[in-house]
C-alpha atoms as a PDB file:
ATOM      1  CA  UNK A   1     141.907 166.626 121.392  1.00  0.00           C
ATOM      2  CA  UNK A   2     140.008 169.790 120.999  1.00  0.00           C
ATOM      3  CA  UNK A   3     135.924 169.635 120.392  1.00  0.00           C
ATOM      4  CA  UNK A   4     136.809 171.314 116.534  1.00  0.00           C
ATOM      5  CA  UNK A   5     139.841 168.614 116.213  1.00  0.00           C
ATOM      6  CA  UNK A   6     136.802 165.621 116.773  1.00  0.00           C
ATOM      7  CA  UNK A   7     134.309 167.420 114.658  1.00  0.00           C
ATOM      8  CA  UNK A   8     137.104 167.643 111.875  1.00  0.00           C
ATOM      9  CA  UNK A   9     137.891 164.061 111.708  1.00  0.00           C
ATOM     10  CA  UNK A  10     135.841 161.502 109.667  1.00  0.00           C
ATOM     11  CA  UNK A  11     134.843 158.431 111.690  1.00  0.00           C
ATOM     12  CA  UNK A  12     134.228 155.238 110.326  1.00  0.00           C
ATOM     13  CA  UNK A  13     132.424 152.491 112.111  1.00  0.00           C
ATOM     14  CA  UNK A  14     133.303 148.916 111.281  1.00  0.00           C
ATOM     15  CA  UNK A  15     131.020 146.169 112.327  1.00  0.00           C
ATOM     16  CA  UNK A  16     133.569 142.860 113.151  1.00  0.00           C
ATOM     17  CA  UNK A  17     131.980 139.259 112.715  1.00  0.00           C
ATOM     18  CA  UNK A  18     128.450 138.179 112.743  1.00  0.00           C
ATOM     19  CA  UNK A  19     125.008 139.569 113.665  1.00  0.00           C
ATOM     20  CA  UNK A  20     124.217 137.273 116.661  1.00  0.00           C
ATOM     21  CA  UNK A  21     121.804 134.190 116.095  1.00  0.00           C
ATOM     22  CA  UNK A  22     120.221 135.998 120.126  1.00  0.00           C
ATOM     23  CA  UNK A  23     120.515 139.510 120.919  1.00  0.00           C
ATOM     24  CA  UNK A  24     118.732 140.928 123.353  1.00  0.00           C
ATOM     25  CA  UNK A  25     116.580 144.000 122.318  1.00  0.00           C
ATOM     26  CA  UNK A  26     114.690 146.940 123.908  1.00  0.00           C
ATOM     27  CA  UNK A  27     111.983 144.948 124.667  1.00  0.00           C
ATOM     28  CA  UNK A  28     112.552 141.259 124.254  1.00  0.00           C
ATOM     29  CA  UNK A  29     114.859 138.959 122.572  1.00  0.00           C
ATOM     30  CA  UNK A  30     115.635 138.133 118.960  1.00  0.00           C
ATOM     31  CA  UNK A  31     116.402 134.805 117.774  1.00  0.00           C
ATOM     32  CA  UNK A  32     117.522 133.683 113.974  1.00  0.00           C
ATOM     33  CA  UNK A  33     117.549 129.938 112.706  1.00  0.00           C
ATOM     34  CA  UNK A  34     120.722 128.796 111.506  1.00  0.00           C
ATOM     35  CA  UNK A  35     119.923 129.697 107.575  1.00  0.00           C
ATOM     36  CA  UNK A  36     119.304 133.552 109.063  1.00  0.00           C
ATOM     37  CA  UNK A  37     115.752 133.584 107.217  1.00  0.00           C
ATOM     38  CA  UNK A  38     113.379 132.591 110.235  1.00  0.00           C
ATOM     39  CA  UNK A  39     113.447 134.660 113.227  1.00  0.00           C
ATOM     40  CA  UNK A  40     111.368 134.937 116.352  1.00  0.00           C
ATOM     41  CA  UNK A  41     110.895 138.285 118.059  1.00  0.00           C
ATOM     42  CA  UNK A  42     109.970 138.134 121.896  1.00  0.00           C
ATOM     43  CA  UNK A  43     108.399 141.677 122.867  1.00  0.00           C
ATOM     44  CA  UNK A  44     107.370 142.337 126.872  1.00  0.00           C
ATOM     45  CA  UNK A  45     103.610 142.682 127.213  1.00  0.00           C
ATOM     46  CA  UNK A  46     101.673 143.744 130.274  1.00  0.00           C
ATOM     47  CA  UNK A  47      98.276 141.971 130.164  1.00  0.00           C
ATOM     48  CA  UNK A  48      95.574 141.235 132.543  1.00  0.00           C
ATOM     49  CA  UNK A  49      95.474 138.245 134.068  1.00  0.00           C
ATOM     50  CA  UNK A  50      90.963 137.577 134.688  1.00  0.00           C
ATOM     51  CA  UNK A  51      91.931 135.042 137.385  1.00  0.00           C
ATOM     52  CA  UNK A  52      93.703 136.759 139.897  1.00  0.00           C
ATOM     53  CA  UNK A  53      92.395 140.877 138.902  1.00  0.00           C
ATOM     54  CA  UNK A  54      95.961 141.969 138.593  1.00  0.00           C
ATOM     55  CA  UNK A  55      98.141 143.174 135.437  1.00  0.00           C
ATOM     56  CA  UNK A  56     101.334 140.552 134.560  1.00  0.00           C
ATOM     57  CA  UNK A  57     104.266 140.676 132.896  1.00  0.00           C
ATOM     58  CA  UNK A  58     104.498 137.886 129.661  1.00  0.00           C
ATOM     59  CA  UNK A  59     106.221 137.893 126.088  1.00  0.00           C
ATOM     60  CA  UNK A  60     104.428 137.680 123.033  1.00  0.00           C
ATOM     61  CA  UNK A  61     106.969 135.495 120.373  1.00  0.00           C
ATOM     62  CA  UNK A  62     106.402 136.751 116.818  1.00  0.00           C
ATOM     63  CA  UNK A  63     107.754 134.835 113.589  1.00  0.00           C
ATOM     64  CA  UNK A  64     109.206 136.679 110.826  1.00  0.00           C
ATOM     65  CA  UNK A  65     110.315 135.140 107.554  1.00  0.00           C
ATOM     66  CA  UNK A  66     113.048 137.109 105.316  1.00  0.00           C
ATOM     67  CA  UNK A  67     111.927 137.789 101.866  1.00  0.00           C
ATOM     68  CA  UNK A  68     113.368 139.692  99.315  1.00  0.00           C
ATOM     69  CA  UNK A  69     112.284 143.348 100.318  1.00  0.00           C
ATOM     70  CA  UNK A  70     112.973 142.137 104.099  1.00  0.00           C
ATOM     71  CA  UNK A  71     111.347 140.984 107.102  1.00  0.00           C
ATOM     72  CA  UNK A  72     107.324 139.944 106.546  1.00  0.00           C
ATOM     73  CA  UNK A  73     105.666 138.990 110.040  1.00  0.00           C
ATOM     74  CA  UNK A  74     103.436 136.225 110.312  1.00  0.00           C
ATOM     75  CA  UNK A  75      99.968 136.708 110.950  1.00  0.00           C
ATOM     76  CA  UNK A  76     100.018 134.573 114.458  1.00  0.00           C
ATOM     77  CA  UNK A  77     101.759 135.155 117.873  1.00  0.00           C
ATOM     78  CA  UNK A  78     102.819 133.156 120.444  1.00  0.00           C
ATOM     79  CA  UNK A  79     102.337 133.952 124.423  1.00  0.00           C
ATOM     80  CA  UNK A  80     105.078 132.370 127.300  1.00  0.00           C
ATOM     81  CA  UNK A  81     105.521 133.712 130.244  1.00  0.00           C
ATOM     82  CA  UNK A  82     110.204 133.945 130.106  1.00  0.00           C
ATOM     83  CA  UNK A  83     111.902 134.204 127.527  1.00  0.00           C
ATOM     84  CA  UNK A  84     114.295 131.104 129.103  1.00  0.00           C
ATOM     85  CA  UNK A  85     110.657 129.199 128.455  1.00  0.00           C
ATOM     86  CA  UNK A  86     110.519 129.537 124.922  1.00  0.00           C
ATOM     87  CA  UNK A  87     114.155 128.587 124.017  1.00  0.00           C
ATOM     88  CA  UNK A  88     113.598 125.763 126.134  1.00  0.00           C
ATOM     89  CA  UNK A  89     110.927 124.335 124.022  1.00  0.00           C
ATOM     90  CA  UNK A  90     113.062 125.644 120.939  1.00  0.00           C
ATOM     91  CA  UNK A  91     116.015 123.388 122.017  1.00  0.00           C
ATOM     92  CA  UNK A  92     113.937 120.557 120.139  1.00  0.00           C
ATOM     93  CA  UNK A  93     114.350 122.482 116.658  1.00  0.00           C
ATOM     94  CA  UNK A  94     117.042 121.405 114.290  1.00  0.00           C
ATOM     95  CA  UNK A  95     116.840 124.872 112.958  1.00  0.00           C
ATOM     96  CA  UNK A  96     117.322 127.108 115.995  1.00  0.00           C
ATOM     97  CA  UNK A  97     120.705 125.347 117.262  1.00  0.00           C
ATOM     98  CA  UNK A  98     123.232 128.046 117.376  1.00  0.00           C
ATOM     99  CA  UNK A  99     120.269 130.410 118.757  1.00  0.00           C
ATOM    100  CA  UNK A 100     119.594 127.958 121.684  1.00  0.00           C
ATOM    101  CA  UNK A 101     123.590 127.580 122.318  1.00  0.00           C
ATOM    102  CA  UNK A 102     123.972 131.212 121.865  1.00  0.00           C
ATOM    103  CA  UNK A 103     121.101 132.734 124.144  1.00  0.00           C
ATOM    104  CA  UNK A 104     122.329 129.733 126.830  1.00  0.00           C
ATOM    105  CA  UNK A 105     125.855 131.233 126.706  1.00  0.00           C
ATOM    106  CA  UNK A 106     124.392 134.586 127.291  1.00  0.00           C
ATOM    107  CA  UNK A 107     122.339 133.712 130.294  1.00  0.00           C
ATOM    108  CA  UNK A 108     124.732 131.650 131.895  1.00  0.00           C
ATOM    109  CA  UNK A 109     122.415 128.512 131.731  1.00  0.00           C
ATOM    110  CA  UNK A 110     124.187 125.582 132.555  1.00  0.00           C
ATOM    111  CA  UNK A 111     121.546 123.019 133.529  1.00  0.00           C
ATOM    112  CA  UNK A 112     121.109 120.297 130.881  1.00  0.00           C
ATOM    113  CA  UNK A 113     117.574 120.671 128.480  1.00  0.00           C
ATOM    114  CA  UNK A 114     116.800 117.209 127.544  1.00  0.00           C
ATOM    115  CA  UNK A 115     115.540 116.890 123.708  1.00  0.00           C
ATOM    116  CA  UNK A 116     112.839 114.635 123.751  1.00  0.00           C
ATOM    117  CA  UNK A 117     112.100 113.518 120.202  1.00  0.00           C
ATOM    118  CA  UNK A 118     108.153 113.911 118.941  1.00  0.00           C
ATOM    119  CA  UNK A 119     106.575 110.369 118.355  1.00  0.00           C
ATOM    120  CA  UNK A 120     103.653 109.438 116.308  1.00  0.00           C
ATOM    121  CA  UNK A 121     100.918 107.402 117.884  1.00  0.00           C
ATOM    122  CA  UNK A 122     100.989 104.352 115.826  1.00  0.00           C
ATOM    123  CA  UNK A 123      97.404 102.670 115.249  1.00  0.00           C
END
C-alpha cells in the first residue's frame, strides 16, 4: 500500500472491553473502585529526604471522585514510598477489589496479602 492509498482510507479505532480498574500511566498508576466513581492517582515525586541530605524517589496518591462534569480532586494527598505499598494497604477495602486483583495480575504478585479486619477498642 502506497503512502496516498493510507492517507485515502478512513480509519476507525474501536476500543474492545473495559477501561482497566489499574493502568499504569506516565507517571504513576491509576486505580478505580469497583462502582468506577473513586479513583486514586499515584504520580512519581522526587523530594528531599532532611535526614540523609539526598533527593528520593516516592509517590504522592491523589483521590478523585467522579461528578457530573468529571473528575474533582480532593483537597488531600497521600505519600508511600511503591506503588506495590499502597495496594497493599488497599487490599483491606471492599471497594478497591478488582483494582487490587487487577494491579496483582499485572505485577506478577503472587505472595498472599493477609486482610486483617479493623477492630474497635471496646471500653
Amino acid at each position: 500500500m502506497t503512502m496516498e492509498e493510507i492517507k485515502e482510507k478512513k480509519f476507525i479505532i474501536e476500543a474492545k472491553g473495559e477501561v482497566p480498574f489499574a493502568q499504569r500511566t506516565g507517571d504513576g498508576y491509576e486505580l478505580f473502585n469497583n462502582e468506577r466513581t473513586m479513583k486514586f492517582c499515584a504520580r512519581r515525586q522526587q523530594i528531599w529526604d532532611n535526614e540523609t541530605g539526598e533527593q528520593k524517589s516516592c509517590f504522592a496518591v491523589f483521590c478523585f471522585v467522579k461528578e457530573d462534569d468529571g473528575w474533582v480532586q480532593g483537597d488531600n494527598y497521600h505519600q508511600t514510598e511503591t506503588i506495590t505499598s499502597f495496594v497493599k494497604d488497599l487490599n483491606i477495602s471492599p471497594y478497591f477489589t478488582n483494582a487490587v486483583k487487577e494491579y496483582r495480575e499485572q505485577m506478577d504478585i503472587t505472595e498472599e496479602w493477609k486482610v486483617e479486619k479493623w477492630e474497635q477498642e471496646k471500653y
